[in-house]
PDB file of N, CA and C in Angstrom:
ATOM      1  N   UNK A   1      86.975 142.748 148.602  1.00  0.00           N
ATOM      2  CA  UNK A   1      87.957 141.722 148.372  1.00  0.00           C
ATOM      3  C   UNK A   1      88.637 141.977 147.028  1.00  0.00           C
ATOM      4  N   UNK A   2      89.751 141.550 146.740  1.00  0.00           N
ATOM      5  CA  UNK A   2      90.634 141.605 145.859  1.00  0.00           C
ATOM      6  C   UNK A   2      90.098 140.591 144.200  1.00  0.00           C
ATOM      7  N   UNK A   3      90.414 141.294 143.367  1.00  0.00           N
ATOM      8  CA  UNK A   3      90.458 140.190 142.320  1.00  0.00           C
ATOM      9  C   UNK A   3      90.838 139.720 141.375  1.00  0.00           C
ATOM     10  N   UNK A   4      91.652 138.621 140.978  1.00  0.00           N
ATOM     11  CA  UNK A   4      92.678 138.574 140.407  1.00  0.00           C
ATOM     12  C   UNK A   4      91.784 136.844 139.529  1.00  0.00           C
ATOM     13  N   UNK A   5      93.001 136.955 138.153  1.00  0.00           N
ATOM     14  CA  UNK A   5      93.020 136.344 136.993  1.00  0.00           C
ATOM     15  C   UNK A   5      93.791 135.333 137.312  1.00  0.00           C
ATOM     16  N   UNK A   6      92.792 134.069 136.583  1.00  0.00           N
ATOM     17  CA  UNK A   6      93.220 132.890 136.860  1.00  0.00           C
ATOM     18  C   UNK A   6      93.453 131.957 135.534  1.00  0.00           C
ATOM     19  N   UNK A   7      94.582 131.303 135.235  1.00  0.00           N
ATOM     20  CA  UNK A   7      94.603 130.919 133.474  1.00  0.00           C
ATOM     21  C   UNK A   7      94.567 129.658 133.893  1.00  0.00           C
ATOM     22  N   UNK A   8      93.866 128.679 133.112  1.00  0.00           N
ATOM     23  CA  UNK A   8      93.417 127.215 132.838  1.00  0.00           C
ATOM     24  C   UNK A   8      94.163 127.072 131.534  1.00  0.00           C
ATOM     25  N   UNK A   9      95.381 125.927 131.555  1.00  0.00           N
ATOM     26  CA  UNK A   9      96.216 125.897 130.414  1.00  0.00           C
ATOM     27  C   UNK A   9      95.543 125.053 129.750  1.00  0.00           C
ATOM     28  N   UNK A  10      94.592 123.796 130.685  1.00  0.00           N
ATOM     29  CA  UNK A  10      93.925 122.819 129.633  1.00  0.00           C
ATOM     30  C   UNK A  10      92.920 123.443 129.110  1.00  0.00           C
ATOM     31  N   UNK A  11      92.205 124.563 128.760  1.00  0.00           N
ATOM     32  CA  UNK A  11      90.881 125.122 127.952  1.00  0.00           C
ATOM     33  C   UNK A  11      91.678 126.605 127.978  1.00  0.00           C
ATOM     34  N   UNK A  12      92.671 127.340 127.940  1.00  0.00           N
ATOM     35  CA  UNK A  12      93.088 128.515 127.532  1.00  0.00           C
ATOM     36  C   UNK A  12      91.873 130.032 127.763  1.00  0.00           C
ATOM     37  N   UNK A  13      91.276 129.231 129.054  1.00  0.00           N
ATOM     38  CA  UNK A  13      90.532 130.391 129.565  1.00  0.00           C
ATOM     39  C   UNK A  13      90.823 131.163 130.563  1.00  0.00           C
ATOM     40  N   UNK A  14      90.698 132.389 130.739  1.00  0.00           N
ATOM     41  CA  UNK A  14      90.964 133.230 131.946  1.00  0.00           C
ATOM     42  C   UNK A  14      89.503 133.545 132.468  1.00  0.00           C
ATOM     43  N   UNK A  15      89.894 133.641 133.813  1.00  0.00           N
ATOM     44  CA  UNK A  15      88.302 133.472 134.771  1.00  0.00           C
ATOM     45  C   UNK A  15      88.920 134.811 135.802  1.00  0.00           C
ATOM     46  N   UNK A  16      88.260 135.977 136.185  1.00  0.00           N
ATOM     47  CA  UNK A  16      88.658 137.196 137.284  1.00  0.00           C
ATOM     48  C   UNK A  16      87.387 136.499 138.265  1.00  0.00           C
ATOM     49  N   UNK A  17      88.161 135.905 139.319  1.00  0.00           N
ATOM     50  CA  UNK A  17      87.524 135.873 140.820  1.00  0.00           C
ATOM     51  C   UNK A  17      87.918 136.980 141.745  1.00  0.00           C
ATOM     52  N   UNK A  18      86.715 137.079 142.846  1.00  0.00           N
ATOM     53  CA  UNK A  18      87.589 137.435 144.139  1.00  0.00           C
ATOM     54  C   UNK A  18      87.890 136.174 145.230  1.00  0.00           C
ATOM     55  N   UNK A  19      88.645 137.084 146.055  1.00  0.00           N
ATOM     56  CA  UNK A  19      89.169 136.138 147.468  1.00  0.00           C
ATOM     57  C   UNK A  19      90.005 136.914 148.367  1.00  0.00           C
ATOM     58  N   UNK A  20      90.186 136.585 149.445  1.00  0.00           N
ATOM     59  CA  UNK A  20      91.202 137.132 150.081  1.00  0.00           C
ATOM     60  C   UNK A  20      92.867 136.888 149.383  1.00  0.00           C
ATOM     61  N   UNK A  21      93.457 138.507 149.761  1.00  0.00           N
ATOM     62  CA  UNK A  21      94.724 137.987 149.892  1.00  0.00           C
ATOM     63  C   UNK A  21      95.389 136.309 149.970  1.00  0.00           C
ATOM     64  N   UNK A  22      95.438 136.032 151.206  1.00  0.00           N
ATOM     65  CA  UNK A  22      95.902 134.992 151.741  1.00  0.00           C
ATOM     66  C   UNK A  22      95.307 133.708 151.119  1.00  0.00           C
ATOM     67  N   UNK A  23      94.056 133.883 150.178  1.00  0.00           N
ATOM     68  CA  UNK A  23      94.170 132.387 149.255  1.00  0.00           C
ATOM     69  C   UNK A  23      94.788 132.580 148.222  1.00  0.00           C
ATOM     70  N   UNK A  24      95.031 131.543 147.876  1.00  0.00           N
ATOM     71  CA  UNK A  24      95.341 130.991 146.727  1.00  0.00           C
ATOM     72  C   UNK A  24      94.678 129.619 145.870  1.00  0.00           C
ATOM     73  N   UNK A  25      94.268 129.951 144.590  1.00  0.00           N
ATOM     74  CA  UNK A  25      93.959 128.801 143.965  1.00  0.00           C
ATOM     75  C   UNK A  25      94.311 128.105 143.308  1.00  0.00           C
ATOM     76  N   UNK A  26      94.226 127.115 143.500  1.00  0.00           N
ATOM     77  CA  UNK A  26      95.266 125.525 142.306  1.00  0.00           C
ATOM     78  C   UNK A  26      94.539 124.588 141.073  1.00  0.00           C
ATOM     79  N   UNK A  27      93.401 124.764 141.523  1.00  0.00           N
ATOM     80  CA  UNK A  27      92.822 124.227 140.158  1.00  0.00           C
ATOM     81  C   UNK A  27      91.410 125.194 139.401  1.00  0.00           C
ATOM     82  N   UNK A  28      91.435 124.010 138.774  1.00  0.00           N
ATOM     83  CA  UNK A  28      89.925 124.728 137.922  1.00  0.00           C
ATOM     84  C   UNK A  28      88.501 124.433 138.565  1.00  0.00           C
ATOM     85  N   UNK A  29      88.719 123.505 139.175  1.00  0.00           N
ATOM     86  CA  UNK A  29      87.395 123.268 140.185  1.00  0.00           C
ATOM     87  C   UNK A  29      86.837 124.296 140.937  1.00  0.00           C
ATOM     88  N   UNK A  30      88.206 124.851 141.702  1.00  0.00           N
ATOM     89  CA  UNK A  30      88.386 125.752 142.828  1.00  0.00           C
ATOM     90  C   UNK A  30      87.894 127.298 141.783  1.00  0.00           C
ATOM     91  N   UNK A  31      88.301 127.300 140.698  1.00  0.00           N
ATOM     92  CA  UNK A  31      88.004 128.991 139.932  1.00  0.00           C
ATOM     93  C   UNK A  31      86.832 128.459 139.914  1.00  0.00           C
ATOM     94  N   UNK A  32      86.041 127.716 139.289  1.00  0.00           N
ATOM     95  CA  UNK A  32      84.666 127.752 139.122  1.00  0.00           C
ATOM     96  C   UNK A  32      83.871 127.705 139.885  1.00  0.00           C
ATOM     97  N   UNK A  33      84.029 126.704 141.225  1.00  0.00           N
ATOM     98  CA  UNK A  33      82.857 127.321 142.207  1.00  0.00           C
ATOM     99  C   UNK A  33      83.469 128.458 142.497  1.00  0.00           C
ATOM    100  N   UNK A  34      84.363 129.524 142.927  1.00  0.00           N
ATOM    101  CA  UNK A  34      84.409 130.685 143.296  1.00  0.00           C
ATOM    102  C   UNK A  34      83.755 131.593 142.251  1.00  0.00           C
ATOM    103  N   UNK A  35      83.769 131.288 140.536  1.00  0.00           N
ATOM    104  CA  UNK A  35      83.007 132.292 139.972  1.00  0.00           C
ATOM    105  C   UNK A  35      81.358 131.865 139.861  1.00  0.00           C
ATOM    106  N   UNK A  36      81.270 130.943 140.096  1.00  0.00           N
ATOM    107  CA  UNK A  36      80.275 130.415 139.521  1.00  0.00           C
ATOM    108  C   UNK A  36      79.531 129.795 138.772  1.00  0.00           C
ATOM    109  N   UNK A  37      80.987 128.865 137.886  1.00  0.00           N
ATOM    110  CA  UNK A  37      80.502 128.752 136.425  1.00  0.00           C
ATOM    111  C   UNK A  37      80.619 127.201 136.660  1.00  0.00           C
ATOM    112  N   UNK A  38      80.143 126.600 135.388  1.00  0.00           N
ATOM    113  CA  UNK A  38      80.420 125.396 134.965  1.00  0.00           C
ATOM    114  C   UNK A  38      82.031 124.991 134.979  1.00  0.00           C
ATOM    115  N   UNK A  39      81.960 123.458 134.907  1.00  0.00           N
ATOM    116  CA  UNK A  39      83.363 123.030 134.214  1.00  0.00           C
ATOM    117  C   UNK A  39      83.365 123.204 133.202  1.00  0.00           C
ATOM    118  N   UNK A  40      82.261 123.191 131.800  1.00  0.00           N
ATOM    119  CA  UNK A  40      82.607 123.394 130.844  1.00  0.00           C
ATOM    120  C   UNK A  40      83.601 121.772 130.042  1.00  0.00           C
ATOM    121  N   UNK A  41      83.202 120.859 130.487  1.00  0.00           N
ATOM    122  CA  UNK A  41      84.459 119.570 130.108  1.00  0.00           C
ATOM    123  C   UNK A  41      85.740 120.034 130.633  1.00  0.00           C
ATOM    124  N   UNK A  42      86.202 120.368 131.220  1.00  0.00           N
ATOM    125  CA  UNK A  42      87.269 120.850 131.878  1.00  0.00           C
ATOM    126  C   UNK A  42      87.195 119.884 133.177  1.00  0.00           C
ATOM    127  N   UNK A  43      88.375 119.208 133.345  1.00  0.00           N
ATOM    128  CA  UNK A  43      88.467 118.355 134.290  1.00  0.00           C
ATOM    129  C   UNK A  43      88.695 119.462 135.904  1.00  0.00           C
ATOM    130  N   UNK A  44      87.901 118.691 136.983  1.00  0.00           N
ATOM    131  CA  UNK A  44      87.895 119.933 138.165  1.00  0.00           C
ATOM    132  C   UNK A  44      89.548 120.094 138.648  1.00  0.00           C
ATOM    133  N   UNK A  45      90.078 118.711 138.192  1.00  0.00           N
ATOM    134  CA  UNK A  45      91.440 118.927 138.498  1.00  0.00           C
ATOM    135  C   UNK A  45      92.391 119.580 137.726  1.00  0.00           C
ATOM    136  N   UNK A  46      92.315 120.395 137.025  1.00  0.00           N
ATOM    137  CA  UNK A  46      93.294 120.856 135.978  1.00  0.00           C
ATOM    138  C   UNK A  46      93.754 121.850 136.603  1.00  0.00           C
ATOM    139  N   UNK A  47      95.403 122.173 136.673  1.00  0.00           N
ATOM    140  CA  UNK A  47      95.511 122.938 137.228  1.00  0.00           C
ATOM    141  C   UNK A  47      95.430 124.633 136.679  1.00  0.00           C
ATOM    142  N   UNK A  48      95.326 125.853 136.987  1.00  0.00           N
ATOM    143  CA  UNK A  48      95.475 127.098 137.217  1.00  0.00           C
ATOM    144  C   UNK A  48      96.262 127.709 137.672  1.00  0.00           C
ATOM    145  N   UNK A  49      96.848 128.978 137.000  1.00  0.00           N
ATOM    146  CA  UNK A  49      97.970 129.647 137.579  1.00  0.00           C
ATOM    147  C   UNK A  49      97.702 131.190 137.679  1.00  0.00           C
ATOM    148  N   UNK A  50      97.759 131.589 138.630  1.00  0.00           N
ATOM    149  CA  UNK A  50      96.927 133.283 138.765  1.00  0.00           C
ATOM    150  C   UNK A  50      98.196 134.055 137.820  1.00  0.00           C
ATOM    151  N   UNK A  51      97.545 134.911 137.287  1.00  0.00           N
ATOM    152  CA  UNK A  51      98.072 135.611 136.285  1.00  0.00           C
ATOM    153  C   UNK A  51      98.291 137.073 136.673  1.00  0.00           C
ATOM    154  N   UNK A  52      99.590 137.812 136.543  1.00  0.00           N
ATOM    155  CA  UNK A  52     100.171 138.736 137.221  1.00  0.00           C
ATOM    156  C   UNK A  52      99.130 140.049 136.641  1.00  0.00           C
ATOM    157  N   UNK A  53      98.619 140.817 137.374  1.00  0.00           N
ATOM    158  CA  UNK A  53      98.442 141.965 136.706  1.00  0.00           C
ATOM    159  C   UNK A  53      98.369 143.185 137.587  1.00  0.00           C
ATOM    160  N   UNK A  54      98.360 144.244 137.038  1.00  0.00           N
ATOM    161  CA  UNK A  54      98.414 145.818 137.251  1.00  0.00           C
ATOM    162  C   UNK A  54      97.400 146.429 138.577  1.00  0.00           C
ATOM    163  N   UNK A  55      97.459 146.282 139.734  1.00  0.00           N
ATOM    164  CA  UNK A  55      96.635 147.333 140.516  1.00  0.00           C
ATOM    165  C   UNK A  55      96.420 148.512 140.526  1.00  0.00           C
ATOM    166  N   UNK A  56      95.472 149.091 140.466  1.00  0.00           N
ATOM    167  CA  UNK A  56      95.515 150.548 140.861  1.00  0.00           C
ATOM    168  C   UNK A  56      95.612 150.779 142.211  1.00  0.00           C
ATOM    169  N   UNK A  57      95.870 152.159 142.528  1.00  0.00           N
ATOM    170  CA  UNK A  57      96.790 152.545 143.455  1.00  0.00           C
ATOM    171  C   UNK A  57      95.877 153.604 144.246  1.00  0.00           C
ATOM    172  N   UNK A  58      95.160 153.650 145.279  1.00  0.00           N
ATOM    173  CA  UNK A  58      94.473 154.646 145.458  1.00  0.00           C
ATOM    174  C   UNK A  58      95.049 155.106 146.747  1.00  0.00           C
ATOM    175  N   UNK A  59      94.745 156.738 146.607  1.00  0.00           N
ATOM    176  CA  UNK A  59      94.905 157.197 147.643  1.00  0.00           C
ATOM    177  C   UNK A  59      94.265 157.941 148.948  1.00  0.00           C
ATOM    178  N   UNK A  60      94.096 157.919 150.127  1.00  0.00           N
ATOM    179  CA  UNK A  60      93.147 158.230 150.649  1.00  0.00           C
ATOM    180  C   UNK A  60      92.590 159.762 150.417  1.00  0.00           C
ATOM    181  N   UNK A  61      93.579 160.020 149.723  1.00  0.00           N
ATOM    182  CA  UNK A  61      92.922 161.627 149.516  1.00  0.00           C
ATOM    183  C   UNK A  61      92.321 161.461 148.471  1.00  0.00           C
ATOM    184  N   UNK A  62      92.306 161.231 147.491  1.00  0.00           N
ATOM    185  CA  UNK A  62      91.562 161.138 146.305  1.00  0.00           C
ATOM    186  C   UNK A  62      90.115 159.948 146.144  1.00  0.00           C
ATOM    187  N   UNK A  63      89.672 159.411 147.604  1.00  0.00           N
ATOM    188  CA  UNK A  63      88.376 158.842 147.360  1.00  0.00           C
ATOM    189  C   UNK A  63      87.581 160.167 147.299  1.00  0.00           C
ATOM    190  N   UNK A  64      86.355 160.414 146.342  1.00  0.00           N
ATOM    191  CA  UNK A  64      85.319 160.838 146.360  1.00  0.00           C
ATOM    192  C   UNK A  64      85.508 161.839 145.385  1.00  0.00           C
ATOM    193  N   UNK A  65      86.730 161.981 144.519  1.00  0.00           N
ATOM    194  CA  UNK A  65      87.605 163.327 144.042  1.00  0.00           C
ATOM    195  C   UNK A  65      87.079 162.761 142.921  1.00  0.00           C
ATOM    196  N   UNK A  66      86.092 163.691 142.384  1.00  0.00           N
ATOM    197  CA  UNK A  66      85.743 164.362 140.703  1.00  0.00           C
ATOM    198  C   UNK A  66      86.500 164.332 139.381  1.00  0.00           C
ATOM    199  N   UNK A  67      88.145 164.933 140.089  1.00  0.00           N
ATOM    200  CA  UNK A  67      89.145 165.313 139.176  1.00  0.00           C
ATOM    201  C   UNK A  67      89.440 164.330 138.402  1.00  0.00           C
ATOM    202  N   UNK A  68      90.214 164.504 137.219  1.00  0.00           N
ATOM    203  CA  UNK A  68      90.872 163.822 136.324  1.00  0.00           C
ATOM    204  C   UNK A  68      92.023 163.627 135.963  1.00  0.00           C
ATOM    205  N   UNK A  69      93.237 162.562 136.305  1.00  0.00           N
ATOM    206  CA  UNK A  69      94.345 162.871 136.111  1.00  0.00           C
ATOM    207  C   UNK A  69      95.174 164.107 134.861  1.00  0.00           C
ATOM    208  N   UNK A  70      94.189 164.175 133.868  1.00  0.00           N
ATOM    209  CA  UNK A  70      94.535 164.760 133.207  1.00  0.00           C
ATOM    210  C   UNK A  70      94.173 166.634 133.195  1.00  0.00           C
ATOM    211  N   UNK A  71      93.361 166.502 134.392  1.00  0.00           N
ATOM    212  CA  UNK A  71      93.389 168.181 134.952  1.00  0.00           C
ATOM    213  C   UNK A  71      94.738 168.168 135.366  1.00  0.00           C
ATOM    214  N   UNK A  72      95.643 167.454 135.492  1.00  0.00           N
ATOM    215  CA  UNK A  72      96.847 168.083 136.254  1.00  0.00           C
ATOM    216  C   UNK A  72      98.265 167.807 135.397  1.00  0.00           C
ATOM    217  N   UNK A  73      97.407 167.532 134.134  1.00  0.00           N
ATOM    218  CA  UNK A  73      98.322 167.696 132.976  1.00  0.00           C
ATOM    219  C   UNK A  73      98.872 165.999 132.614  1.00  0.00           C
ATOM    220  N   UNK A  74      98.622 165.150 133.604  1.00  0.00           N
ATOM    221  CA  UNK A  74      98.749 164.039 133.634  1.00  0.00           C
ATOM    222  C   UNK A  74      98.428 163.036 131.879  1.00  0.00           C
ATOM    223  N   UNK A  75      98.649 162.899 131.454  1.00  0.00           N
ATOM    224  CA  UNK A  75      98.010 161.792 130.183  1.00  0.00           C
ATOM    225  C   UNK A  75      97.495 160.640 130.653  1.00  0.00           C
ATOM    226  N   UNK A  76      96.685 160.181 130.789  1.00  0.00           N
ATOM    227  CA  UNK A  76      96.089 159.227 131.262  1.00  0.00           C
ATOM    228  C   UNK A  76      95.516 158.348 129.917  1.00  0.00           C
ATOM    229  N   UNK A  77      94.849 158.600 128.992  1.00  0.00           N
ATOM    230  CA  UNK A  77      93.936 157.872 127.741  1.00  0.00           C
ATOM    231  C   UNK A  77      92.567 157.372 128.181  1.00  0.00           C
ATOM    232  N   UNK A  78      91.999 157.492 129.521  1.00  0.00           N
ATOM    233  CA  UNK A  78      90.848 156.934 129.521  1.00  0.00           C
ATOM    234  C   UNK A  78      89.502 157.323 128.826  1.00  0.00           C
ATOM    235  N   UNK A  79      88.801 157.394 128.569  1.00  0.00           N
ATOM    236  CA  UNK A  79      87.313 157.541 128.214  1.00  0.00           C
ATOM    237  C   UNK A  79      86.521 158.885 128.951  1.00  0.00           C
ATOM    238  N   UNK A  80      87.449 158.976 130.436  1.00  0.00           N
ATOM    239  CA  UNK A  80      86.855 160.208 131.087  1.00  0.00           C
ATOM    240  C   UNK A  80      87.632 161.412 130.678  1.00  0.00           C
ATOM    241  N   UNK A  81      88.799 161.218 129.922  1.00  0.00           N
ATOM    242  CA  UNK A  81      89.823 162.224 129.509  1.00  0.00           C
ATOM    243  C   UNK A  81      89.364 162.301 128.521  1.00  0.00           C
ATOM    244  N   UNK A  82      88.708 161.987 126.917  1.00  0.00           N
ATOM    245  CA  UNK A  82      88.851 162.091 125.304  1.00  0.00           C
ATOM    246  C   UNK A  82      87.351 163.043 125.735  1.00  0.00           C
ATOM    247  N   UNK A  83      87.950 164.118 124.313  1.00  0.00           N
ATOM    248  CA  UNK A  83      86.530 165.011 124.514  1.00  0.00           C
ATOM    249  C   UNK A  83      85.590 164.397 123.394  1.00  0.00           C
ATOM    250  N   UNK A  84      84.342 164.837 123.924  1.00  0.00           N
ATOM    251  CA  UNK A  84      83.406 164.244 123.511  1.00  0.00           C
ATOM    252  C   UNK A  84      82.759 164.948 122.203  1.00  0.00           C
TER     253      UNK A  84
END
């Protein structure tokens, strides 16, 4: 399942749940039983607004692939690219 960032404007917290595609969540009640957490004093009704971010992109050829974008000259910056 997918998982995406959820911002609570009344406590300025971000919470990463999963869910399907096809939900969507509207309050803070709803992020917390899906993560698991407390309200925290956070009213269950407050609302939440999923917060846009970046997917990666995979391709079926490249499950199980070793390589490193940056074998192919690619710059990438990750942690698997910086020599050690």
């Amino acid at each position: 399942m997918p998982t995406y960032d959820y911002l609570c404007e009344a406590n300025g917290r971000v919470v990463e749940v999963s869910h399907k595609m096809s939900e969507s969540l509207s309050t803070w009640g709803e992020v917390c039983a899906r993560a698991g957490l407390d309200l925290a004093g956070t009213p269950a009704r407050a609302a939440v607004r999923r917060l846009i971010s970046g997917g990666a992109v995979v391709s079926s050829g490249s499950l199980g692939s070793t390589e490193r974008p940056c074998d192919y000259g690619t710059p990438c910056g990750s942690c698997a690219c910086q020599p050690e």
